[in-house]
N, C-alpha and C. Protein backbone atom coordinates (compact mmCIF):
# COMPACT_ATOMS: atom_id res chain seq x y z
N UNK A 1 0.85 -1.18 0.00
CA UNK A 1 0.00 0.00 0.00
C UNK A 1 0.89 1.23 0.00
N UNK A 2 0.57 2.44 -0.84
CA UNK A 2 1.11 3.11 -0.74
C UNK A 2 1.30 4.22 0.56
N UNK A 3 2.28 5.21 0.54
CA UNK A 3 2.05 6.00 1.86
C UNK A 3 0.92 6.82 2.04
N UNK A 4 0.31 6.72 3.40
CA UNK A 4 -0.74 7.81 3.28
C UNK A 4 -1.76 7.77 2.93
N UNK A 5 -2.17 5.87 1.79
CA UNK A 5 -3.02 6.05 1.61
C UNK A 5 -3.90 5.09 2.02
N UNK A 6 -5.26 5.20 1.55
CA UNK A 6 -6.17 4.43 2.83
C UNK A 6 -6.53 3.05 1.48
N UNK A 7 -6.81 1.95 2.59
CA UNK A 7 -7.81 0.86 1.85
C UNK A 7 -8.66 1.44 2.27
N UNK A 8 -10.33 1.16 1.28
CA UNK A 8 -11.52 1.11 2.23
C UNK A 8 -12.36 -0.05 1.73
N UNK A 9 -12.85 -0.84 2.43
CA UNK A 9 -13.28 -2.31 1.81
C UNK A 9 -14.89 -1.98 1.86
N UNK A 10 -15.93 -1.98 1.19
CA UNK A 10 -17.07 -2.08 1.07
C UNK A 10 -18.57 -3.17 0.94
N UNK A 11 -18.80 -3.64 1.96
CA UNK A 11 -19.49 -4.54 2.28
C UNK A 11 -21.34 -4.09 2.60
N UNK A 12 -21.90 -4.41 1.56
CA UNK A 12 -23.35 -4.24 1.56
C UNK A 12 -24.14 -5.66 1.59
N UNK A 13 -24.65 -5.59 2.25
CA UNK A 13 -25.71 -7.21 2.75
C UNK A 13 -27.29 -7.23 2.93
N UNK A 14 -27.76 -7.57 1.69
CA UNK A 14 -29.27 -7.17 2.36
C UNK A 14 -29.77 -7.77 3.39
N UNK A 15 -28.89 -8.29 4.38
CA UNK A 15 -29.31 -8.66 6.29
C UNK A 15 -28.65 -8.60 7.05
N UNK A 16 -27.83 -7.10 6.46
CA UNK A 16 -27.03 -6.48 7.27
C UNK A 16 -26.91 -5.19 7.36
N UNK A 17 -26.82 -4.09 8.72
CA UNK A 17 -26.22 -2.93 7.87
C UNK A 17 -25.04 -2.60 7.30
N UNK A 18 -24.90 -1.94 6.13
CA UNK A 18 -24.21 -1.76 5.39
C UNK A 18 -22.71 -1.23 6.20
N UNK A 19 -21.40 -1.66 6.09
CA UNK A 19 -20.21 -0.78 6.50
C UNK A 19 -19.09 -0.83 5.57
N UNK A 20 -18.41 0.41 5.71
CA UNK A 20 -17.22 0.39 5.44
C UNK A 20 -16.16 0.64 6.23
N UNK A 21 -15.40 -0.47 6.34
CA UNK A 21 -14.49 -0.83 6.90
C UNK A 21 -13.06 -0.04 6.20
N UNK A 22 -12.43 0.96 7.09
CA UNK A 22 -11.14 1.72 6.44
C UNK A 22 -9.84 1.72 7.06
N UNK A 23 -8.87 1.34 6.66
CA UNK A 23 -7.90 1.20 6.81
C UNK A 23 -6.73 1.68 6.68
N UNK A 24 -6.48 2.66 7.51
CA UNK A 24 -5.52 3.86 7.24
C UNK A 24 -4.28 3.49 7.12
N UNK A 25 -3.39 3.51 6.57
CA UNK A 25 -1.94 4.12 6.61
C UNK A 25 -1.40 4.83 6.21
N UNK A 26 -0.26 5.42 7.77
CA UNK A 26 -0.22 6.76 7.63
C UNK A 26 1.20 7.03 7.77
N UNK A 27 1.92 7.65 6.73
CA UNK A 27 3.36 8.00 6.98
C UNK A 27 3.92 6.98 6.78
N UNK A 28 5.92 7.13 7.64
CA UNK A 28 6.27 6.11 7.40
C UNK A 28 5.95 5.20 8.88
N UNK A 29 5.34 5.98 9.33
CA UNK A 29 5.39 5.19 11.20
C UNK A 29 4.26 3.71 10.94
N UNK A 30 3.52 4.02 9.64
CA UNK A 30 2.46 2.54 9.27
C UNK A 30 1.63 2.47 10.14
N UNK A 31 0.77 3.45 10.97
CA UNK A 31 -0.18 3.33 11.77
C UNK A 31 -1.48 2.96 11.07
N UNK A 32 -2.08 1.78 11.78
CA UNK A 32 -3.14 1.35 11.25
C UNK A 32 -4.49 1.82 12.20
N UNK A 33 -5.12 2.29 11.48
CA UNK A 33 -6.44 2.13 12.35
C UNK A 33 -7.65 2.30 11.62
N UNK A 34 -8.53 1.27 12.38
CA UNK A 34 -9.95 1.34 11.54
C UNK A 34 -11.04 1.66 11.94
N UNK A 35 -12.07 2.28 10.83
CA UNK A 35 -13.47 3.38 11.30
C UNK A 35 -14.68 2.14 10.33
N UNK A 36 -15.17 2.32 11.02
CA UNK A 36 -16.42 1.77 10.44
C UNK A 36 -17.79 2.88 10.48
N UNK A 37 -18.18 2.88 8.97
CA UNK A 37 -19.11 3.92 8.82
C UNK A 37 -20.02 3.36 7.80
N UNK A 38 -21.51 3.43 8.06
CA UNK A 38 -22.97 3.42 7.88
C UNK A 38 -22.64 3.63 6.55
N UNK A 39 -22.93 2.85 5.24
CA UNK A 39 -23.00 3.66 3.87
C UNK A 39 -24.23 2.70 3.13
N UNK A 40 -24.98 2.33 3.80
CA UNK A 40 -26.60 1.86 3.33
C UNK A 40 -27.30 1.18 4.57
N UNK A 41 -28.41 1.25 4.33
CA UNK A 41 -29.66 0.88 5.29
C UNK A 41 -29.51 -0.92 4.77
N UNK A 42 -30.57 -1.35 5.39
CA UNK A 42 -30.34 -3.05 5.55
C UNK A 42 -31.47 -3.17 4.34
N UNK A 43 -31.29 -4.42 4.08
CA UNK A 43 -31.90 -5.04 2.84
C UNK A 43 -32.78 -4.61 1.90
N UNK A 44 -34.13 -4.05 2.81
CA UNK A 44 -35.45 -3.41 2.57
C UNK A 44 -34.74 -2.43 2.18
N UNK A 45 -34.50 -1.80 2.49
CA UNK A 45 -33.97 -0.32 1.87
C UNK A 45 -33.25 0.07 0.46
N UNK A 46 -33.20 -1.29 -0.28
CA UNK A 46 -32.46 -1.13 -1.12
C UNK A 46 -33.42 -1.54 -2.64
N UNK A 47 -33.70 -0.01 -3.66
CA UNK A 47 -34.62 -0.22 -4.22
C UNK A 47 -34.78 -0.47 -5.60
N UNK A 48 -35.61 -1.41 -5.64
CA UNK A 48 -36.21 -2.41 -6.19
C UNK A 48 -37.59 -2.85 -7.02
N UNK A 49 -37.90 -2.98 -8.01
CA UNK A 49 -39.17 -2.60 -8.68
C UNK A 49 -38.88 -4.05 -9.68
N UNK A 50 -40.52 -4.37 -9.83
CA UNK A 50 -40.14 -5.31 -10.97
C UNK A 50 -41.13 -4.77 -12.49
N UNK A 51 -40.44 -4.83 -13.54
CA UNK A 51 -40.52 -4.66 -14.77
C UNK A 51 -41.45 -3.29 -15.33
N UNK A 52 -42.42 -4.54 -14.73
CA UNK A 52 -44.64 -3.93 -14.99
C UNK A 52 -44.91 -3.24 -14.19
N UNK A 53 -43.93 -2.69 -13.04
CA UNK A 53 -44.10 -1.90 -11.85
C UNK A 53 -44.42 -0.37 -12.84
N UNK A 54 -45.43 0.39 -12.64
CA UNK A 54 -45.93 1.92 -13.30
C UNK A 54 -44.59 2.66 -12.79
N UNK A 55 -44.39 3.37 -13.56
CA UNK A 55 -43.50 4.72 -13.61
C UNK A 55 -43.76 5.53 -11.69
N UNK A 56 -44.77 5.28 -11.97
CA UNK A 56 -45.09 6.85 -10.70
C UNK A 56 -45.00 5.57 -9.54
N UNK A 57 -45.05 4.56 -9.48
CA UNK A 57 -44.74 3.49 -8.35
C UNK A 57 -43.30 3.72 -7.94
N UNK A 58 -42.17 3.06 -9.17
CA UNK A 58 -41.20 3.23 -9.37
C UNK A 58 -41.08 4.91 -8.84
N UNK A 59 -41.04 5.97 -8.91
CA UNK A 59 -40.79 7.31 -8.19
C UNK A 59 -41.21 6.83 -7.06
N UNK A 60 -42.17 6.52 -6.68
CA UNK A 60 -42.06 6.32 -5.11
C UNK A 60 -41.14 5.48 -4.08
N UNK A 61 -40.93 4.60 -5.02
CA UNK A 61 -39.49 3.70 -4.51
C UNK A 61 -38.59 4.27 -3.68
N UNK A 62 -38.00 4.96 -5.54
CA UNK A 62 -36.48 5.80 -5.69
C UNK A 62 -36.86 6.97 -4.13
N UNK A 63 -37.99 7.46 -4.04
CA UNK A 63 -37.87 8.33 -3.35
C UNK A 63 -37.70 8.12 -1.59
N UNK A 64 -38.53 6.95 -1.95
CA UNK A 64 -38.46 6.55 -0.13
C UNK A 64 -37.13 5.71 0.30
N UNK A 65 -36.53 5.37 -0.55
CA UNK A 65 -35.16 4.81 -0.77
C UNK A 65 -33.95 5.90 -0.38
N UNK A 66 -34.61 7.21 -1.21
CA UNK A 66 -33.20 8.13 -1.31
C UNK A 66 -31.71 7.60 -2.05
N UNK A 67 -32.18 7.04 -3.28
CA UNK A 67 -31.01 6.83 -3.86
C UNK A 67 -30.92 7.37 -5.34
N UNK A 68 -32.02 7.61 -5.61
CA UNK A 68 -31.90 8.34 -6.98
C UNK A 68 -31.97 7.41 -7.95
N UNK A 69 -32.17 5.86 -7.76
CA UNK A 69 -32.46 5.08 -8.83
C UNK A 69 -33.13 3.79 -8.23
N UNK A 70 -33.87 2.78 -9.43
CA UNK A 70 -34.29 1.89 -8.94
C UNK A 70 -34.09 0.64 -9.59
N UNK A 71 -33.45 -0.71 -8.92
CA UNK A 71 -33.30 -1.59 -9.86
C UNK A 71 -34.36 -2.38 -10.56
N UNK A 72 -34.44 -2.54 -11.27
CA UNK A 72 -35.49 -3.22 -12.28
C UNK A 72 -35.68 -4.66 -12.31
N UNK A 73 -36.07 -5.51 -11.85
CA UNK A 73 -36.07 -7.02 -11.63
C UNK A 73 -37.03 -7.72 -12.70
N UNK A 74 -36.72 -8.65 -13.09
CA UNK A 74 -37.92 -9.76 -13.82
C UNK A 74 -38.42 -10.38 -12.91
N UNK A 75 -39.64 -10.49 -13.08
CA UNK A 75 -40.88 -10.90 -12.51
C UNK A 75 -41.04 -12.72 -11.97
N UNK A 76 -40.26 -13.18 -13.14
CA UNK A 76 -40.46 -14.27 -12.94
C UNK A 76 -39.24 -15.28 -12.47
N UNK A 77 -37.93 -14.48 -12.75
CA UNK A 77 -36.44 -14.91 -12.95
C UNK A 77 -35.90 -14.29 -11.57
N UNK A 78 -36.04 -13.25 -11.02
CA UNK A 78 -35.74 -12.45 -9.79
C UNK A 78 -34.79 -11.45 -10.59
N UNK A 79 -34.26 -11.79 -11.04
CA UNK A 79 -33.03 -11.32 -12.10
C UNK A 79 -33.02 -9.43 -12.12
N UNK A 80 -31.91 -9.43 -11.77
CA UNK A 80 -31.57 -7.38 -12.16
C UNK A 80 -31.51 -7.53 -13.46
N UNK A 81 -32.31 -6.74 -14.22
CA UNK A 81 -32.27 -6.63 -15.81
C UNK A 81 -32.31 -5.39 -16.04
N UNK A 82 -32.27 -4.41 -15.04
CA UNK A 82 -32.23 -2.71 -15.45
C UNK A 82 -32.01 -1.65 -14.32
N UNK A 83 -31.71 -0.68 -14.95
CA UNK A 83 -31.59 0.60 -13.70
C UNK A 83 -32.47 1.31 -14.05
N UNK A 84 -33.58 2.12 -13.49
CA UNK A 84 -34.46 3.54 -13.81
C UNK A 84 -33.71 4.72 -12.66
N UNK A 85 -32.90 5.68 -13.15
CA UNK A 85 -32.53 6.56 -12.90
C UNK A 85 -33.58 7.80 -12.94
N UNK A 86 -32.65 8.93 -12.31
CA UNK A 86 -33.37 10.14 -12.30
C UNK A 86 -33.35 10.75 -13.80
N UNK A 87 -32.02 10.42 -14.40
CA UNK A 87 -31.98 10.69 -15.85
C UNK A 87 -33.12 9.65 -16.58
N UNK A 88 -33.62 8.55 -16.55
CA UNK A 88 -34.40 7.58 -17.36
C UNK A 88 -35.60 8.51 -16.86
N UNK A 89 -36.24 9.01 -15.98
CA UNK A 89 -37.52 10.31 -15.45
C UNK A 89 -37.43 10.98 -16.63
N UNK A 90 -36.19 11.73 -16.46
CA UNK A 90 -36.19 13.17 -17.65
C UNK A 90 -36.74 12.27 -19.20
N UNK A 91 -35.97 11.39 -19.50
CA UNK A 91 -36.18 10.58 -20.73
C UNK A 91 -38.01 10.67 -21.21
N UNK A 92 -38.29 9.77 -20.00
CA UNK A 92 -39.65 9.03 -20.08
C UNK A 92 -40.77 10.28 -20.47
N UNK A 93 -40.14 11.03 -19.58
CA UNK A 93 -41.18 12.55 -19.49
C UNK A 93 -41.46 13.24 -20.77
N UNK A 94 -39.93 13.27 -21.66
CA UNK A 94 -39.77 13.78 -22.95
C UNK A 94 -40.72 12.72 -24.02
N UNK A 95 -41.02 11.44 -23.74
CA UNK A 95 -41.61 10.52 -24.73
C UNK A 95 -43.09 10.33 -23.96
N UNK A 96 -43.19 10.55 -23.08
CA UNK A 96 -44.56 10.07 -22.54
C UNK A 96 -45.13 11.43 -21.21
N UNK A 97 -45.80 12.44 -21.42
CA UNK A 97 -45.85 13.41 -20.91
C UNK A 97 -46.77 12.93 -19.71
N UNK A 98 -47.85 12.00 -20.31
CA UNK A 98 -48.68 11.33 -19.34
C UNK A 98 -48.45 10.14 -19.09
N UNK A 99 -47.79 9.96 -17.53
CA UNK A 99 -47.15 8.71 -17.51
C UNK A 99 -47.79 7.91 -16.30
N UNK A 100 -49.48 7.98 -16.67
CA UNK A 100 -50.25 7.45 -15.85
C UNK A 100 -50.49 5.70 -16.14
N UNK A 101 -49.67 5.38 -17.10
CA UNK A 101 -49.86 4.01 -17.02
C UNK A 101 -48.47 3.34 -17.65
N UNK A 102 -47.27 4.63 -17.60
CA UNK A 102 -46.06 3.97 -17.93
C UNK A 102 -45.81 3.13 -17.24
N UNK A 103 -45.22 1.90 -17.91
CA UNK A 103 -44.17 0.98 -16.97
C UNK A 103 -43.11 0.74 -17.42
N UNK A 104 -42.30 0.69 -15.79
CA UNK A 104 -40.91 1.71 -15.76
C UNK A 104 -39.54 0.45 -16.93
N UNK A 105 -40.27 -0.89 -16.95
CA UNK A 105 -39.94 -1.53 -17.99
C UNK A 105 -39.81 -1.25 -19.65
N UNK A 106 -40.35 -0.31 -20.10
CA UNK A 106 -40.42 0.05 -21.33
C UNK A 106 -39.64 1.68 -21.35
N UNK A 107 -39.33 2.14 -20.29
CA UNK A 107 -37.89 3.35 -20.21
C UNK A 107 -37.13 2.93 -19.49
N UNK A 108 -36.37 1.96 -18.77
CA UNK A 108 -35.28 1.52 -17.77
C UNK A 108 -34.18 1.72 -19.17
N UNK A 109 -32.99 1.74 -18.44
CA UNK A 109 -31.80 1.53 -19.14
C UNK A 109 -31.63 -0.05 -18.87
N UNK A 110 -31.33 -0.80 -19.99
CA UNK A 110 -31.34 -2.29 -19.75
C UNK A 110 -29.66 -2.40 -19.28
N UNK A 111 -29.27 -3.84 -18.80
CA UNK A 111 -28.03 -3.92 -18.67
C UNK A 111 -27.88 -3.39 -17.20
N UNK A 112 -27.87 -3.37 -16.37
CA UNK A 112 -27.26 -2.64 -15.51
C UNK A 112 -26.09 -2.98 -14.42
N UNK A 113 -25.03 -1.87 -14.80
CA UNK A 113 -23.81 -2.29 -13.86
C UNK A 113 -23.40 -2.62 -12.63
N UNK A 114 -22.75 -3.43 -12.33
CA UNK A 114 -22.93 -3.72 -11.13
C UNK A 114 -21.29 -4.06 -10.39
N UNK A 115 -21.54 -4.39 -9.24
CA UNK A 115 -19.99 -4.61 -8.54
C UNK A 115 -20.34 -5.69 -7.91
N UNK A 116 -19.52 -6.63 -7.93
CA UNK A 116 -20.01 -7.86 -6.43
C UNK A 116 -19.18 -6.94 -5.28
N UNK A 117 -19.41 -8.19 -4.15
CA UNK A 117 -19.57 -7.45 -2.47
C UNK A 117 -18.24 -7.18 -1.84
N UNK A 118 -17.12 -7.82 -2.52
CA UNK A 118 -16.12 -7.26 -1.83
C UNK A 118 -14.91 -6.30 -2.19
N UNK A 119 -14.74 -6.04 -3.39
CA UNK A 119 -13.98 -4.95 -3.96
C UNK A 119 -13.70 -3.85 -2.58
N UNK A 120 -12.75 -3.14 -3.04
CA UNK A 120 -12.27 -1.95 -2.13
C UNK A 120 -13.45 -0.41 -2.88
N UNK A 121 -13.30 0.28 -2.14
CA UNK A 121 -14.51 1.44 -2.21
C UNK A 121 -13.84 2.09 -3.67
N UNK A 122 -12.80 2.23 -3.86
CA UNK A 122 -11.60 2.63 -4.34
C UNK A 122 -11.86 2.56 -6.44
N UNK A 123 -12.25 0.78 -5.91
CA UNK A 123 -12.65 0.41 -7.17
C UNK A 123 -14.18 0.60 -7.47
N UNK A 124 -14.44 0.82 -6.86
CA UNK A 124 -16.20 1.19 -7.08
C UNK A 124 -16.31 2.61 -7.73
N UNK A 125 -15.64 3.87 -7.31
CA UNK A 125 -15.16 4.91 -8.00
C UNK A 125 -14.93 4.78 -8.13
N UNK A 126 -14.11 4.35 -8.59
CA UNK A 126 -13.13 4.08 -10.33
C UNK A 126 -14.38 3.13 -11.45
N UNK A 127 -15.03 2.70 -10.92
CA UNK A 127 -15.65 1.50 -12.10
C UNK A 127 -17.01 3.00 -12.35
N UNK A 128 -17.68 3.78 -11.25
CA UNK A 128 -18.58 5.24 -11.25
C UNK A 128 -17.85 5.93 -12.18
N UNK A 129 -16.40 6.51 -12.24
CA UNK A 129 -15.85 7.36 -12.91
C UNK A 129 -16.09 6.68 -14.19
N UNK A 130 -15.79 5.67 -14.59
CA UNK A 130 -15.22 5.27 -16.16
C UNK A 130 -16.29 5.12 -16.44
N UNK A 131 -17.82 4.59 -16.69
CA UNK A 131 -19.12 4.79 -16.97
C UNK A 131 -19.67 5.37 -16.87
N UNK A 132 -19.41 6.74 -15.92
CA UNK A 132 -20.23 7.78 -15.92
C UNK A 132 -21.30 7.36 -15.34
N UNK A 133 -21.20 7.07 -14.10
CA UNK A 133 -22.65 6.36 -13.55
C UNK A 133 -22.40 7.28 -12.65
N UNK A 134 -23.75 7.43 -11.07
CA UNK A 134 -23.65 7.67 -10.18
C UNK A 134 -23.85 6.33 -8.63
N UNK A 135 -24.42 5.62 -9.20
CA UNK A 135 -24.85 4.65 -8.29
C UNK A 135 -24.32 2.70 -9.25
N UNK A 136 -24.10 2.30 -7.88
CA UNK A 136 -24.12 0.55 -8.49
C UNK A 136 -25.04 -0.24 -8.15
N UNK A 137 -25.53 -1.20 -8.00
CA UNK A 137 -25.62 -2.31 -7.36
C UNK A 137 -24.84 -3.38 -7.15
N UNK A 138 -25.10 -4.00 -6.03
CA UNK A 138 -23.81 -4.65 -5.30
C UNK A 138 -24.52 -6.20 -5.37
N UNK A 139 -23.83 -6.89 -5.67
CA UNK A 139 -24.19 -8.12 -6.33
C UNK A 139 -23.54 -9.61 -5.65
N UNK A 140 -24.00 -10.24 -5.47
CA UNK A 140 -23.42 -11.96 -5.27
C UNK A 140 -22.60 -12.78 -6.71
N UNK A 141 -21.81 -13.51 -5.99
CA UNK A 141 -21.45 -14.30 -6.90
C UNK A 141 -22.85 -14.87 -8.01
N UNK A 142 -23.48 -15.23 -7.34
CA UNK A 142 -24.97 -15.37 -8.47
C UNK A 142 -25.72 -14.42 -8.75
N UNK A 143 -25.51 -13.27 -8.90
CA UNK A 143 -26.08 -11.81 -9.54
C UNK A 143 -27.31 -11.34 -8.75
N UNK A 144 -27.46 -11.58 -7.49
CA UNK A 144 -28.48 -11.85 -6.49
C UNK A 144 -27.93 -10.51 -6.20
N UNK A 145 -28.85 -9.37 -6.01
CA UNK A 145 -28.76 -7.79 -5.74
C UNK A 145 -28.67 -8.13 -3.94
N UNK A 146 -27.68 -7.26 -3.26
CA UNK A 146 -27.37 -7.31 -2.37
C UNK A 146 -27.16 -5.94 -1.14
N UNK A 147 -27.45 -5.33 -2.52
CA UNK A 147 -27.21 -3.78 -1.49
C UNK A 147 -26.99 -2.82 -2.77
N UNK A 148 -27.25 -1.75 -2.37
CA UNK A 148 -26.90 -0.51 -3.47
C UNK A 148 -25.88 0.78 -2.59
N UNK A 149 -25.25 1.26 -3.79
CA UNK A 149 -23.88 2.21 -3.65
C UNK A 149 -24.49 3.38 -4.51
N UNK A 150 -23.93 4.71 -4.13
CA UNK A 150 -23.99 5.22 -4.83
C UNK A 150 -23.01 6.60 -4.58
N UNK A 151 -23.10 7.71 -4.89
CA UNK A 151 -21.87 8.36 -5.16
C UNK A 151 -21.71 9.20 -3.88
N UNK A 152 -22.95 9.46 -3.05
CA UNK A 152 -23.23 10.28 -2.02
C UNK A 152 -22.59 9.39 -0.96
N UNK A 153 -22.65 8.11 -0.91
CA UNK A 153 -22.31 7.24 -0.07
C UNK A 153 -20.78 7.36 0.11
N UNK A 154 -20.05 7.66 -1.09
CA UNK A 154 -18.12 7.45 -1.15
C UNK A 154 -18.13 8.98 -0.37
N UNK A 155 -18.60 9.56 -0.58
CA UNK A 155 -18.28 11.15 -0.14
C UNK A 155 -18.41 11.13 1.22
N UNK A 156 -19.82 10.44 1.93
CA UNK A 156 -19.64 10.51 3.07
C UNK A 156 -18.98 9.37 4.09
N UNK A 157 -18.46 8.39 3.31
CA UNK A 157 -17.04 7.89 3.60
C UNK A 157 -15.88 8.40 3.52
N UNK A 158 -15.78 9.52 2.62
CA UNK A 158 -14.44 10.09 2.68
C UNK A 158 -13.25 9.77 1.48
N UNK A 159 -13.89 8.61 0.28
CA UNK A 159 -13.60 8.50 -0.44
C UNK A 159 -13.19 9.38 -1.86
N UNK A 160 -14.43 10.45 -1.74
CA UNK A 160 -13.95 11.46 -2.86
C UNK A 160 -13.84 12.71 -1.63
């Protein structure tokens, strides 16, 4: 590790609360010490919509969530198959002014990126920076959604 600078390991569990675990070193004296800090709510909190879910449902999610996006699931597969962002809103709004029976399946961005659970925080901004994303989802070895990240979360870790 270099001088001065920190690991921070990032662990999200939907039956757990969320921590990040940081790991300082400092100078050449190599002082270690570690903070553990809150960077998501436990399982429920992490939001979630499936396909046929209406547009204005989906806003209610994102909103009671506080994350600014919502993952998109298949109905029948469990499967993450999309993100609806605050940018996919602006989209939907521009194609469908009345979006009293949108579903958030026919404007999601398909594909959506993701990180599994143990990477360093480090690489999570870095994988945000190079896609231009603001938020991830945090994933299992079997693509089983596990927690969500997003950019407000590194900041108030101390990451950016």
């Amino acid at each position: 590790m270099f001088e001065g600078a920190s690991q921070i390991t990032i662990g999200i569990y939907a039956d757990k609360i969320a921590t990040v675990a940081i790991q300082y070193t400092r100078h050449a004296h190599a002082f270690r010490g570690h903070f553990q800090q809150r960077v998501a709510d436990q399982g429920d909190q992490i939001p979630l919509v499936f396909r046929d879910t209406l547009v204005s449902d989906t806003l209610l999610e994102m909103s009671a969530k506080g994350m600014g996006m919502a993952g998109i699931l298949d109905r029948d597969s469990g499967d993450l198959v999309g993100i609806y962002t605050d940018g996919d809103l602006r989209r939907t709004f521009e194609q469908k002014p009345d979006i009293s029976d949108a579903r958030v399946g026919d404007y999601m961005t398909p594909g959506c990126i993701t990180i599994g659970e143990s990477p360093i925080a480090t690489e999570a901004l870095k994988l945000m920076q190079d896609k231009k994303i603001n938020a991830l989802f945090v994933t299992d070895d079997n693509g089983e959604v596990k927690g969500a990240l997003n950019m407000h979360d590194l900041i108030r870790a101390g990451i950016v």
